[in-house]
N, C-alpha and C. Protein backbone atom coordinates (compact mmCIF):
# COMPACT_ATOMS: atom_id res chain seq x y z
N UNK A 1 -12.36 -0.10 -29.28
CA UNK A 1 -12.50 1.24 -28.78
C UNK A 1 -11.11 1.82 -28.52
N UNK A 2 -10.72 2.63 -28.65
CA UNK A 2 -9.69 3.22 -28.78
C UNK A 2 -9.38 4.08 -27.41
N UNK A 3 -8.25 4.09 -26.58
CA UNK A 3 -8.14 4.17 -25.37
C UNK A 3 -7.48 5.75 -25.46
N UNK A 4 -8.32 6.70 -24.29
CA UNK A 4 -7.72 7.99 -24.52
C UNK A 4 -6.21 8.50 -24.30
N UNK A 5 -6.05 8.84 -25.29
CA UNK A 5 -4.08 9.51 -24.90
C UNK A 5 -3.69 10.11 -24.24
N UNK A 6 -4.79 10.70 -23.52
CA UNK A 6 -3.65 11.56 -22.28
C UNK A 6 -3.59 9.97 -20.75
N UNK A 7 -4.96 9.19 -21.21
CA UNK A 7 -4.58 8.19 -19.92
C UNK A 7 -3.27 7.41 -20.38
N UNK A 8 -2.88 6.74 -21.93
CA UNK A 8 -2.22 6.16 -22.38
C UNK A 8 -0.61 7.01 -22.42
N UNK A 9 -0.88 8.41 -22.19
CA UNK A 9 0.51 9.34 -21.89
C UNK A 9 1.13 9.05 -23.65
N UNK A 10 -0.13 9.17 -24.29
CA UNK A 10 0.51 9.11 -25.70
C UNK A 10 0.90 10.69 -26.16
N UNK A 11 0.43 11.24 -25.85
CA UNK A 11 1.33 12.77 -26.34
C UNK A 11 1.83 13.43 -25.02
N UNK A 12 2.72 14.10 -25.32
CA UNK A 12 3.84 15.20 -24.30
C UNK A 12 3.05 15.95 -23.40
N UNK A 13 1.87 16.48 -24.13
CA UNK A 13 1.23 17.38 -23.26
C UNK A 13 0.10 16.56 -22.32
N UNK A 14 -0.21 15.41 -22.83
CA UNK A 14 -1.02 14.70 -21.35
C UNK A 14 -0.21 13.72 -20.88
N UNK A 15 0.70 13.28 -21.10
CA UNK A 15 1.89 12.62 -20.16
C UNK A 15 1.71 13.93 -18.90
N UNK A 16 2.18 15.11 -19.19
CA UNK A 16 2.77 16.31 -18.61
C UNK A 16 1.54 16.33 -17.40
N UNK A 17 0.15 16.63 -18.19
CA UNK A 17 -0.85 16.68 -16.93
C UNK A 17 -1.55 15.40 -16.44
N UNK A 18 -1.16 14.07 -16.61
CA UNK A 18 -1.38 12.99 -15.52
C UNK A 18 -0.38 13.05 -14.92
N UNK A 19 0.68 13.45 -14.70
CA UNK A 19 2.04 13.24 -13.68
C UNK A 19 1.42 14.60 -13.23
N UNK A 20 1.19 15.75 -13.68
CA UNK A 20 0.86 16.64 -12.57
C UNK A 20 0.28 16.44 -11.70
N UNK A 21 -1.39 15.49 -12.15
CA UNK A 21 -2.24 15.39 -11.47
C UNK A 21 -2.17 14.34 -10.48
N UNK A 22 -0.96 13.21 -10.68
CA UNK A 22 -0.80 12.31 -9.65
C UNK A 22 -0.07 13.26 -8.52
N UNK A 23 1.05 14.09 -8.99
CA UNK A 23 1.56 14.70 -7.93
C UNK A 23 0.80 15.47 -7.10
N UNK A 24 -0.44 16.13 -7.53
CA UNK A 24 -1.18 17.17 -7.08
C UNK A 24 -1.78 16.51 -6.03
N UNK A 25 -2.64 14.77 -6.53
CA UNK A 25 -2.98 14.29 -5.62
C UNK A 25 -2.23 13.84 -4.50
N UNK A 26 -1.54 13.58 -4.62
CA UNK A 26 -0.28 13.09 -3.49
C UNK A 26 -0.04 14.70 -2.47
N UNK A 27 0.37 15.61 -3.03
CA UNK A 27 0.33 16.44 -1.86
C UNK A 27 -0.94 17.09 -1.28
N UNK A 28 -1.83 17.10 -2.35
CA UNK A 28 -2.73 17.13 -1.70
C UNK A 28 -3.50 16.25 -0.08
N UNK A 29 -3.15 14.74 -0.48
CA UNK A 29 -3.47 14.02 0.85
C UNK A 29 -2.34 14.38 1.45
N UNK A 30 -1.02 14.87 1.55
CA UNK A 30 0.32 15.22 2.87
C UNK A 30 -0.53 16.04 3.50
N UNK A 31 -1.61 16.78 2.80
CA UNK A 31 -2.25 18.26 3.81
C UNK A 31 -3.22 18.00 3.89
N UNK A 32 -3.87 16.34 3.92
CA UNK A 32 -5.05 16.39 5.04
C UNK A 32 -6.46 16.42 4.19
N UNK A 33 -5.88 16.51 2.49
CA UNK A 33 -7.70 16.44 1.82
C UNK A 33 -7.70 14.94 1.62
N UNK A 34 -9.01 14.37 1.68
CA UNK A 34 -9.20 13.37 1.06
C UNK A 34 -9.43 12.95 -0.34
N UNK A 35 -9.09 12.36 -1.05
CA UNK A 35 -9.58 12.00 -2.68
C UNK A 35 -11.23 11.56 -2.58
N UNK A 36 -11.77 12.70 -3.35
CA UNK A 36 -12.77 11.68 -3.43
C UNK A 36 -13.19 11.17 -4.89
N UNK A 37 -13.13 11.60 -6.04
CA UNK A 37 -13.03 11.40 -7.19
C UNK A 37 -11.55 12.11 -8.07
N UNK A 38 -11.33 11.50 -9.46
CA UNK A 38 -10.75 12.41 -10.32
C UNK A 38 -10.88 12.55 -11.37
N UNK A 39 -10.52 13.18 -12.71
CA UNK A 39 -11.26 13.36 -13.99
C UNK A 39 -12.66 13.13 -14.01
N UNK A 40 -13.25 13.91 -13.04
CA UNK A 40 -15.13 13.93 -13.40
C UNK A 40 -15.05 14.62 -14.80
N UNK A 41 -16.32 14.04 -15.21
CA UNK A 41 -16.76 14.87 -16.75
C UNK A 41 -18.09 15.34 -16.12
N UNK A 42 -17.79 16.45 -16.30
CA UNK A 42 -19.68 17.02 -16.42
C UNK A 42 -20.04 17.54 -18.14
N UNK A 43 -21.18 18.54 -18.42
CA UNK A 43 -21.23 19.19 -19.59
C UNK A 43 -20.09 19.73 -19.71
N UNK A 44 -19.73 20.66 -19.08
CA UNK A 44 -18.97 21.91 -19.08
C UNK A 44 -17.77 21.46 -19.30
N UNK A 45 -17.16 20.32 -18.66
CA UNK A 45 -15.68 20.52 -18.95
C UNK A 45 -15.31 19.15 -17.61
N UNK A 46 -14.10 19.26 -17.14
CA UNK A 46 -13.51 18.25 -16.77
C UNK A 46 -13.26 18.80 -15.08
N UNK A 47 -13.52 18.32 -14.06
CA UNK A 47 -12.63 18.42 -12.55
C UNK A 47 -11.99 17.50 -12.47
N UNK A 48 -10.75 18.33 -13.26
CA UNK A 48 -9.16 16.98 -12.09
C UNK A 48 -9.42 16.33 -10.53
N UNK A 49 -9.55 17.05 -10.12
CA UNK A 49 -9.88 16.47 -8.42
C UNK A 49 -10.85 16.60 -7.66
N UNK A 50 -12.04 16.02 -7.25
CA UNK A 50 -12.85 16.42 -5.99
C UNK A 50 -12.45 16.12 -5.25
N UNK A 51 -11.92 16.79 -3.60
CA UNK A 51 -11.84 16.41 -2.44
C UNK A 51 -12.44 16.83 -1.74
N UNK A 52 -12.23 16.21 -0.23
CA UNK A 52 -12.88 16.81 1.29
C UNK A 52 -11.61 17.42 1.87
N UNK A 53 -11.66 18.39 2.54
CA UNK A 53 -10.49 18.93 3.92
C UNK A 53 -11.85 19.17 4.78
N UNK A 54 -11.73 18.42 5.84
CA UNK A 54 -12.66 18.78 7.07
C UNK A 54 -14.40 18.28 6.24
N UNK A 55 -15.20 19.34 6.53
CA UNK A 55 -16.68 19.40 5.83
C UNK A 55 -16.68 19.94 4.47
N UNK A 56 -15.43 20.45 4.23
CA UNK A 56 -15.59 20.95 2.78
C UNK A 56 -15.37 20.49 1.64
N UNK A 57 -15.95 20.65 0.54
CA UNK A 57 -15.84 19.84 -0.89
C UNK A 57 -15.19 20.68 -1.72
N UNK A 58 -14.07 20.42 -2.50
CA UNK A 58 -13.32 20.94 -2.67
C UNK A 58 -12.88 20.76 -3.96
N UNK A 59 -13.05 21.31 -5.35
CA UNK A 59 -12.63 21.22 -6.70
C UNK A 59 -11.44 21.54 -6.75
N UNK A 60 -10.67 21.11 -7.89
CA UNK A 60 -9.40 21.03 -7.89
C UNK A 60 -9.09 20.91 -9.19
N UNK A 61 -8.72 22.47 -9.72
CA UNK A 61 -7.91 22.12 -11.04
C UNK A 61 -6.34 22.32 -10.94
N UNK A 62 -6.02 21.26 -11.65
CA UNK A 62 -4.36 21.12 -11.79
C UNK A 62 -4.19 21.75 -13.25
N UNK A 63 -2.77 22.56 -12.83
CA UNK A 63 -2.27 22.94 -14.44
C UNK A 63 -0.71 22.79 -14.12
N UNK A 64 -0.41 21.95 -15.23
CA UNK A 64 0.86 21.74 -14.84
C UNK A 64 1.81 22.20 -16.28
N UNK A 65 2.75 22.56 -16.31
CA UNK A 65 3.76 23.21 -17.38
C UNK A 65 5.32 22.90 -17.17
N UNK A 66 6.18 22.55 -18.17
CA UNK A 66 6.86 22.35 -18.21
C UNK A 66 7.71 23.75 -18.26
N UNK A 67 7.41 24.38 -19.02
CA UNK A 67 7.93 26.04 -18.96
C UNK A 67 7.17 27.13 -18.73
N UNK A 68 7.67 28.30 -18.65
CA UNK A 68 6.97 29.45 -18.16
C UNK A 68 6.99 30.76 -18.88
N UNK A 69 7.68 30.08 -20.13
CA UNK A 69 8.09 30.92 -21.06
C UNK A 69 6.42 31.50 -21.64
N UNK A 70 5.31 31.47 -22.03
CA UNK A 70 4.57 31.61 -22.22
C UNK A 70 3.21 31.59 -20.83
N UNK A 71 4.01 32.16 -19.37
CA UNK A 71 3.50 31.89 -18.17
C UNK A 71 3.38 31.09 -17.20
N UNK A 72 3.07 31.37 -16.29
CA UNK A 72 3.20 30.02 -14.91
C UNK A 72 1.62 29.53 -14.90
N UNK A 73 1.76 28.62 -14.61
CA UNK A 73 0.63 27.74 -14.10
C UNK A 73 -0.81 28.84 -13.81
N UNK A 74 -0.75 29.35 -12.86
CA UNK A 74 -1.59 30.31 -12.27
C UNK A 74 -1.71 31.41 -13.41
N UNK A 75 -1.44 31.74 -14.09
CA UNK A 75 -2.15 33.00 -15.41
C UNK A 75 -2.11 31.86 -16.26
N UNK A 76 -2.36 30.50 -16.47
CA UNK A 76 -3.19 29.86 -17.88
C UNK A 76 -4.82 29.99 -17.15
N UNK A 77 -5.12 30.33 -16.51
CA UNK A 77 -6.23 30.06 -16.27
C UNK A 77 -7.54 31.33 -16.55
N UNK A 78 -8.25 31.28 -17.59
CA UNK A 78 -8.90 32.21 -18.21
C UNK A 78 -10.21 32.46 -17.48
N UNK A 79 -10.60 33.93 -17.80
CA UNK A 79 -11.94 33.73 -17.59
C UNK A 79 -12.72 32.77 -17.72
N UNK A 80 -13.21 32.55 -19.21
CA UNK A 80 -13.75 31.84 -19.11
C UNK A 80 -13.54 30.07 -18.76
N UNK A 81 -12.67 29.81 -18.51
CA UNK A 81 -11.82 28.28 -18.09
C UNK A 81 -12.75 28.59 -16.30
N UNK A 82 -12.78 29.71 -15.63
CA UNK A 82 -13.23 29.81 -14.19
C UNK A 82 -14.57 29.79 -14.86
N UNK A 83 -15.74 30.29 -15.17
CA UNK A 83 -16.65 30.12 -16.10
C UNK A 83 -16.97 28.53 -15.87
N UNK A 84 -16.10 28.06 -16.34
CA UNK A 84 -16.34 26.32 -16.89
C UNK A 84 -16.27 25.55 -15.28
N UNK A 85 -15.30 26.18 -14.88
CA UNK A 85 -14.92 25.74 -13.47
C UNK A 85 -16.17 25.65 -12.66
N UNK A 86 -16.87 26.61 -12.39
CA UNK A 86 -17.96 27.18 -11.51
C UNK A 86 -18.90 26.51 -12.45
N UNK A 87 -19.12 26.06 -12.93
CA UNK A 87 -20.44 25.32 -13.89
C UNK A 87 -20.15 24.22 -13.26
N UNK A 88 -18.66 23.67 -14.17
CA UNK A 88 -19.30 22.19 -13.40
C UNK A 88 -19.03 21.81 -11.96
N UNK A 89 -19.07 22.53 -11.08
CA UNK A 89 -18.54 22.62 -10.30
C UNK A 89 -20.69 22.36 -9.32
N UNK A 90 -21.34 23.11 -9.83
CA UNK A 90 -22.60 23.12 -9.56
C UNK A 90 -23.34 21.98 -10.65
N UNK A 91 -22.75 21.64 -10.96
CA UNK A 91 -23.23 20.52 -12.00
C UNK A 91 -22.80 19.40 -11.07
N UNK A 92 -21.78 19.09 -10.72
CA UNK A 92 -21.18 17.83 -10.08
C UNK A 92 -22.12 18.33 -8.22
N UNK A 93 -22.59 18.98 -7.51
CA UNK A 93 -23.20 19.41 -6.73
C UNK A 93 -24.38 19.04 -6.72
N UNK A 94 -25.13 19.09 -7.74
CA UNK A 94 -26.47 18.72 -8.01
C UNK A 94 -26.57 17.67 -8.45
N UNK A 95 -25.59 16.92 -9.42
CA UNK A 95 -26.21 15.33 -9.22
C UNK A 95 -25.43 14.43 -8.23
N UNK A 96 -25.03 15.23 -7.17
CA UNK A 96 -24.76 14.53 -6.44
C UNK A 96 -25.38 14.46 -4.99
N UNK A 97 -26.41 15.36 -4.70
CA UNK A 97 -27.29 15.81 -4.19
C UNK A 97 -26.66 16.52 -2.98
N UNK A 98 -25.47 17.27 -3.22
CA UNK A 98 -24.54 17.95 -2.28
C UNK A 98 -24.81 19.76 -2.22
N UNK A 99 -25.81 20.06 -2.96
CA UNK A 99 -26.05 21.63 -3.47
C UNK A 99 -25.80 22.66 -1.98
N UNK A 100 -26.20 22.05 -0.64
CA UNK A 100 -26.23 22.39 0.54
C UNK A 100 -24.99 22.69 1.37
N UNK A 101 -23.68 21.58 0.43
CA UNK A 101 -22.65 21.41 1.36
C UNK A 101 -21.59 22.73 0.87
N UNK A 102 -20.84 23.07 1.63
CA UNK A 102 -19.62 24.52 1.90
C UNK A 102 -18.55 24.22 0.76
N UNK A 103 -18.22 24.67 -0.46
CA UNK A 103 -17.17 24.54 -1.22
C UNK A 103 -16.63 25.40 -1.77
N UNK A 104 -15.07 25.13 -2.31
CA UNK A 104 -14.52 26.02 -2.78
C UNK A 104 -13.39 25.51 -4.15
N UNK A 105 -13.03 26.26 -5.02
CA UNK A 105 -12.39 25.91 -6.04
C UNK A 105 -11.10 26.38 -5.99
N UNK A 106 -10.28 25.18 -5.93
CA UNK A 106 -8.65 25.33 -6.10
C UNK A 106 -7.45 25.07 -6.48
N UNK A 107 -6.74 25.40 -6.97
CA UNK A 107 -5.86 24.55 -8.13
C UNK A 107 -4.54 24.76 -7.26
N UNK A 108 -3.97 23.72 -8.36
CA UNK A 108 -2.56 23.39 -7.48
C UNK A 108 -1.84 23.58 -9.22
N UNK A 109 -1.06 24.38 -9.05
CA UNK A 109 0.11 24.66 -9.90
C UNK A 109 1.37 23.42 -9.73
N UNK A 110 1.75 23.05 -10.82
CA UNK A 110 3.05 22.25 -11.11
C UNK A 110 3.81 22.48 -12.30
N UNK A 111 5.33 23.09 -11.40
CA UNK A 111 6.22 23.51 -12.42
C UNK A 111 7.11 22.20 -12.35
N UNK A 112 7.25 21.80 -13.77
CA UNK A 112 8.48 20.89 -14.10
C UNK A 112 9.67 21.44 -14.56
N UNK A 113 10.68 21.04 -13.74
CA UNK A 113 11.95 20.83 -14.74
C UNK A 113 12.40 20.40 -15.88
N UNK A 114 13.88 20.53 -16.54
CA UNK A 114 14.30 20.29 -17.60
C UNK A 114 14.28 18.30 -17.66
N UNK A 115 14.61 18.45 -15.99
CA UNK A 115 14.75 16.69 -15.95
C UNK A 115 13.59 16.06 -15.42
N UNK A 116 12.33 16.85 -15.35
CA UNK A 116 11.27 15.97 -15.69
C UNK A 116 10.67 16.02 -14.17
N UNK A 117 11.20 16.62 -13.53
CA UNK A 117 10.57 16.45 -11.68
C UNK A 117 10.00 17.71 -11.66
N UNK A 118 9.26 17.48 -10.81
CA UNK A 118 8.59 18.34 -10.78
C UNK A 118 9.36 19.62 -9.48
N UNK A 119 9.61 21.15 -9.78
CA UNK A 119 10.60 21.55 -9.01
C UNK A 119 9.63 23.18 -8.37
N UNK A 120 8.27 22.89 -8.50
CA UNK A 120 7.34 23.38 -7.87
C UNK A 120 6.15 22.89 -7.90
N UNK A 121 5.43 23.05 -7.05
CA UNK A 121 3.70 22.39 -6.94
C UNK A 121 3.60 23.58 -5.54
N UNK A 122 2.40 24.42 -5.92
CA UNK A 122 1.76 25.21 -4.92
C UNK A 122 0.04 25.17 -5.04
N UNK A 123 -0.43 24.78 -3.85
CA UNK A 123 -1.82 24.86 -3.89
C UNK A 123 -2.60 26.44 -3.42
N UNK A 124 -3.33 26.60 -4.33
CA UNK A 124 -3.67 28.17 -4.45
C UNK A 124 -5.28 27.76 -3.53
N UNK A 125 -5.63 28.19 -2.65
CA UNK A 125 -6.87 28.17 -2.01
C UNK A 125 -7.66 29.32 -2.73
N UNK A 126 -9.34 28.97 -2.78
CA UNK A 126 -10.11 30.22 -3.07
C UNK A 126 -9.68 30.44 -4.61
N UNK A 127 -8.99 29.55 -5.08
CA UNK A 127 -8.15 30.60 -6.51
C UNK A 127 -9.47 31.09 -7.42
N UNK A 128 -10.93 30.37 -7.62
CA UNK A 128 -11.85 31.15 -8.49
C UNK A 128 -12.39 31.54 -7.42
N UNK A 129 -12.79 33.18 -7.37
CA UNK A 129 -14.02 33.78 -6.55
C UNK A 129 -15.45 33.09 -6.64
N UNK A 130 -16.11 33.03 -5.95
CA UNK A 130 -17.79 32.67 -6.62
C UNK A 130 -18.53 33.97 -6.23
């Protein structure tokens, strides 16, 4: 079976978003969320992060970029990508028998440098409306 390349960091661009997403998780717990899963698959598409802060359940997409020449972190994110977000977002809710509990969807932006560190990470609260 052949092992996926962005876990194996076999191409540039998923090297780029598992180091985002480790960093994302890491500041994410400095401010108090808990991990509770990562790379869920539902139909729809993928949640980088489920967490808790307090009672709340908390989706978490990471976008991380090396440049900004073609935008920052926060405008890759499309209609329909929020679309996908909010699907599986009630997809991962319902088979988890959580449909009842308070959540919200939020991504954490990570800008890298030329030398590979990461020289921004901001967590956007609320970032998809529901």
């Amino acid at each position: 079976m052949a092992e996926d390349p962005r876990r194996a960091g076999a191409t540039p661009r998923g090297e780029l978003g598992r180091r985002g997403e480790e960093f994302a998780a890491r500041k994410l717990k400095s401010k108090g969320y808990t991990i509770v899963a990562t790379n869920v698959r539902t139909r729809r598409g993928e949640i980088d992060i489920v967490a808790e802060k307090g009672k709340l359940l908390v989706f978490v997409e990471v976008r991380a970029k090396a440049s900004t020449a073609f935008g920052t972190p926060e405008q890759s994110i499309s209609p329909a990508k929020q679309s996908h977000m909010v699907a599986s977002a009630y997809e991962y809710l319902q088979a988890n028998g959580a449909e009842s509990r308070e959540w919200r969807i939020d991504l954490v932006a990570v800008e890298f440098g030329a030398d590979g560190k990461p020289k921004r990470l901001d967590i956007v609260e609320h970032a998809v409306q529901l």
